[in-house]
Protein backbone atom coordinates (compact mmCIF):
# COMPACT_ATOMS: atom_id res chain seq x y z
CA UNK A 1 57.08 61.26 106.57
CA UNK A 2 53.42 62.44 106.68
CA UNK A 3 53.17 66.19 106.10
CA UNK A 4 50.28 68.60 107.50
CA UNK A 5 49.44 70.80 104.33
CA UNK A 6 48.59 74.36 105.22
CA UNK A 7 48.08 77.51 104.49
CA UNK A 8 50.74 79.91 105.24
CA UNK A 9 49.99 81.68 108.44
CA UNK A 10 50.37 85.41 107.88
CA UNK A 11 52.82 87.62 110.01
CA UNK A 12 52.96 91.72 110.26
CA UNK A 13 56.11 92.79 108.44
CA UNK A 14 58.70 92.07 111.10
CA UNK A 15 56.85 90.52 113.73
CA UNK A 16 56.62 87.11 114.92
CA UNK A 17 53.14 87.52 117.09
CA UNK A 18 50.65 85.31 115.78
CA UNK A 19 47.80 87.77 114.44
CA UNK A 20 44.57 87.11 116.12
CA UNK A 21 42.62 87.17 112.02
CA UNK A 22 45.25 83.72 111.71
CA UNK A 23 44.16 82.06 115.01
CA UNK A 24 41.78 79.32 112.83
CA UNK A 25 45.06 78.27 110.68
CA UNK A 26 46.22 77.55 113.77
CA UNK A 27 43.05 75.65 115.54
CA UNK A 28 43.22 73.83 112.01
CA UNK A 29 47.24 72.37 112.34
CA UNK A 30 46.30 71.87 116.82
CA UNK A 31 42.97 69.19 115.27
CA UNK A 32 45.72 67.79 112.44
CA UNK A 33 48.58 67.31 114.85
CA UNK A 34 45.55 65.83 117.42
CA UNK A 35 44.46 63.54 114.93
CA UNK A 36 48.74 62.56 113.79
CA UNK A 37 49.68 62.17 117.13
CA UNK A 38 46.25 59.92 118.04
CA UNK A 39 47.43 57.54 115.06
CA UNK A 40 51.50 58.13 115.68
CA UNK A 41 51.90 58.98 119.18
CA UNK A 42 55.57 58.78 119.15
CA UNK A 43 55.78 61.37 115.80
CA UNK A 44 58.13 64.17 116.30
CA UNK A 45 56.90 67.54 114.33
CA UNK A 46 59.23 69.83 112.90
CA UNK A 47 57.65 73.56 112.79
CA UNK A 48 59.41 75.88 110.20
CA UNK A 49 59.16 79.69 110.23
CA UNK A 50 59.52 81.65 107.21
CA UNK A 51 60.40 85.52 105.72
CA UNK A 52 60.37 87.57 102.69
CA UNK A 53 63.87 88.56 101.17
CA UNK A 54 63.77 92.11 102.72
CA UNK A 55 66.48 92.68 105.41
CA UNK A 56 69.75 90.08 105.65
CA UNK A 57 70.00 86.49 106.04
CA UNK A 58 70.13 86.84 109.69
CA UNK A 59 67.88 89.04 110.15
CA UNK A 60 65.19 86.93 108.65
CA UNK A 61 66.92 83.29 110.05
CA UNK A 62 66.37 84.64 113.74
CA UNK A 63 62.75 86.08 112.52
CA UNK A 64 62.16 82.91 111.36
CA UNK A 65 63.12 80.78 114.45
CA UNK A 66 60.97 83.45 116.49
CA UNK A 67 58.09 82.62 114.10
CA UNK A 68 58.16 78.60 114.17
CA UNK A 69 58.55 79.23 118.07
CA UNK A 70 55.40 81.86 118.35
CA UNK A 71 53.44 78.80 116.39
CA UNK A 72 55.00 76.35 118.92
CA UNK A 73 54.16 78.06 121.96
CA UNK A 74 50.59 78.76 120.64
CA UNK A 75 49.87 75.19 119.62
């Protein structure tokens, strides 16, 4: 499957807002995805969230599913 590679975007401890200092990392995936989807129109994208090891496992699995969506309602 092709793969976007990125850098990570960077979250405030806790927080799944999008910082405003990350908003290129995210113009750069919106132009990758453009040019993917342009070749593949019918690709599906899977958008993955991610946390540090502070706090539980489900703490950080629903931070994680907030940050994937922040990303997803952004793009």
């Amino acid at each position: 499957a092709p793969s976007i590679d990125i850098q990570s975007i960077n979250f405030a401890f806790g927080s799944a807002e999008i910082p405003r200092s990350q908003y290129r990392k995210v113009e750069a995936i919106a132009d990758a995805l453009d040019n993917l989807l342009e070749r593949r129109p019918r690709t599906k994208v899977l958008i993955e969230g991610h946390t540090d090891a502070v706090g539980s496992a489900q703490s950080n699995l629903l931070l994680s599913e907030r940050r994937a969506e922040s990303l997803k309602r952004t793009l």
